[in-house]
Structure formats: structure tokens, C-alpha cells
C-alpha atoms as a PDB file:
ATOM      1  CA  UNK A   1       0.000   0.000   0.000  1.00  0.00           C
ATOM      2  CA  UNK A   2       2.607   2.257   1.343  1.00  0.00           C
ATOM      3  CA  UNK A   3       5.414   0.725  -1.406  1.00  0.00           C
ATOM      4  CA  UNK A   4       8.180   3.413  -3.056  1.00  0.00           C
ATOM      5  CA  UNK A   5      10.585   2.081  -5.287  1.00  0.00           C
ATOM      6  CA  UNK A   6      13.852   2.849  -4.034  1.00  0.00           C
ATOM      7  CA  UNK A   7      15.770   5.758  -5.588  1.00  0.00           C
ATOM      8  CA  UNK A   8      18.026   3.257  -7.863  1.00  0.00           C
ATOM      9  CA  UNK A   9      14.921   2.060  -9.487  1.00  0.00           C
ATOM     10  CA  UNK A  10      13.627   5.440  -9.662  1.00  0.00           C
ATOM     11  CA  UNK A  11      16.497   6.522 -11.558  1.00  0.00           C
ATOM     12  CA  UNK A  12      16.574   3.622 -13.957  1.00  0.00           C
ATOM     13  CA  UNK A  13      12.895   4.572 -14.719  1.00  0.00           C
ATOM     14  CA  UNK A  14      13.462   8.172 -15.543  1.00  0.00           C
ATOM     15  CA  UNK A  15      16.650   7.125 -17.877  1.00  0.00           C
ATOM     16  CA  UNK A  16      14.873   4.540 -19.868  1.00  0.00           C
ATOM     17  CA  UNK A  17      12.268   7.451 -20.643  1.00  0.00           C
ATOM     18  CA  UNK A  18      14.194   9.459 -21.629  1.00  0.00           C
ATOM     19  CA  UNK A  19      15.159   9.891 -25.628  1.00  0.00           C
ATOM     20  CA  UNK A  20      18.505   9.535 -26.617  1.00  0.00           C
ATOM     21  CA  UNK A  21      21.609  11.739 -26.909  1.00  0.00           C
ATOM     22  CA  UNK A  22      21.958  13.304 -30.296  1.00  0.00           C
ATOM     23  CA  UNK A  23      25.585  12.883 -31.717  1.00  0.00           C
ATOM     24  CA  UNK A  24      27.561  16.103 -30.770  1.00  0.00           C
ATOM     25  CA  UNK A  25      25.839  17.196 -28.547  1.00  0.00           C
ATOM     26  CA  UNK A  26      28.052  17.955 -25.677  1.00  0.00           C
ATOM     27  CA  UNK A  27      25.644  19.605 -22.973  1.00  0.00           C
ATOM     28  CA  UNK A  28      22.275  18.081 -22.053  1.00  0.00           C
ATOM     29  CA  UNK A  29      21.281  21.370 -19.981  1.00  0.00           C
ATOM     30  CA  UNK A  30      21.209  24.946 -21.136  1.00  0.00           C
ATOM     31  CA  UNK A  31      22.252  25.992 -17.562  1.00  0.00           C
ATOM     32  CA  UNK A  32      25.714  24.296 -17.686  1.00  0.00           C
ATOM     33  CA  UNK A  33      26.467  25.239 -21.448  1.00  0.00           C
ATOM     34  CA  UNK A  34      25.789  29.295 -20.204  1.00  0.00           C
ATOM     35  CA  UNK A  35      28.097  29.038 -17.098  1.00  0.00           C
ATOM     36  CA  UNK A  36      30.923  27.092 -19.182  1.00  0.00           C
ATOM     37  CA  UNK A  37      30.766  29.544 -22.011  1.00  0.00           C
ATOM     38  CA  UNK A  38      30.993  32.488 -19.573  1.00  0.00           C
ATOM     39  CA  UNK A  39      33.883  31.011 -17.686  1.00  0.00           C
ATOM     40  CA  UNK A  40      35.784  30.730 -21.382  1.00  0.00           C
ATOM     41  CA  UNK A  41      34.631  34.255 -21.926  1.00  0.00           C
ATOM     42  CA  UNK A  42      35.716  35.940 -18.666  1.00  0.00           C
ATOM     43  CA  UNK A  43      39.521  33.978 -19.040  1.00  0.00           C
ATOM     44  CA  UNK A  44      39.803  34.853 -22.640  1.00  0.00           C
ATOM     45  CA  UNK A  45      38.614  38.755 -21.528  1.00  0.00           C
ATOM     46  CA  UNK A  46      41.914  38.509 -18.987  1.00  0.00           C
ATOM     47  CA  UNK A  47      44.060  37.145 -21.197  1.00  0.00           C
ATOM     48  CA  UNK A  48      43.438  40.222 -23.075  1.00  0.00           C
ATOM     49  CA  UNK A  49      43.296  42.676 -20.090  1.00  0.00           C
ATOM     50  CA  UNK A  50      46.844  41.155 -18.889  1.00  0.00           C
ATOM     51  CA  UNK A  51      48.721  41.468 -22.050  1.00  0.00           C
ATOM     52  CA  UNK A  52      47.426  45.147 -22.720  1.00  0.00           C
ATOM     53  CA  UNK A  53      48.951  45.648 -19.264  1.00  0.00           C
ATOM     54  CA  UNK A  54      51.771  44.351 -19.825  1.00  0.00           C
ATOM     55  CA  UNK A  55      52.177  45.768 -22.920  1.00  0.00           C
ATOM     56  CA  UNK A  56      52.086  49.327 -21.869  1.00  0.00           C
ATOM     57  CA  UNK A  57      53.877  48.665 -18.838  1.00  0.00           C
ATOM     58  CA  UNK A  58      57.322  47.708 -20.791  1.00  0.00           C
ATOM     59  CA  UNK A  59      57.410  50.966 -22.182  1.00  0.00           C
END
């Protein structure tokens, strides 16, 4: 009456209704593919930033 399928076989449910990845597709969730393109963003940005520094610091 009271039965709940333990959260393995909960899991194992939920994958098998899900569809399949398409080929190249690297992230499943738009969440994670915004945060990792920022990150590569903001450390390309420094780059940039530190070499203009340094740049017109060796003057």
C-alpha cells in the first residue's frame, strides 16, 4: 500500500524514458552550457586585459 521504489529504481525509470543523446551534442542542460561559455569568456577577456597591461607597462 505504502510501497516506493527505491531511488536506484527510480532513476533507472526516468533514464529509460528518456530519448537519446543526439551525436555532438556535448551539454544536455542549457544551464551548464551558459556558465561554461561564460567562464571561457571571462579567461579569454583577462588574457586580453593582462597582455594590454603588460604591454604598456614595458614601455
Amino acid at each position: 500500500m505504502f510501497y516506493k521504489k527505491s531511488l536506484e529504481e527510480r532513476i533507472a525509470d526516468r533514464q529509460a524514458q528518456r530519448r537519446p543523446l543526439e551525436e555532438g551534442k556535448t551539454f544536455e542542460h542549457a544551464p551548464a552550457k551558459f556558465v561554461f561559455i561564460s567562464l571561457i569568456v571571462i579567461v579569454v577577456i583577462m588574457h586580453i586585459v593582462g597582455i594590454a597591461i603588460v604591454m604598456a607597462l614595458d614601455t
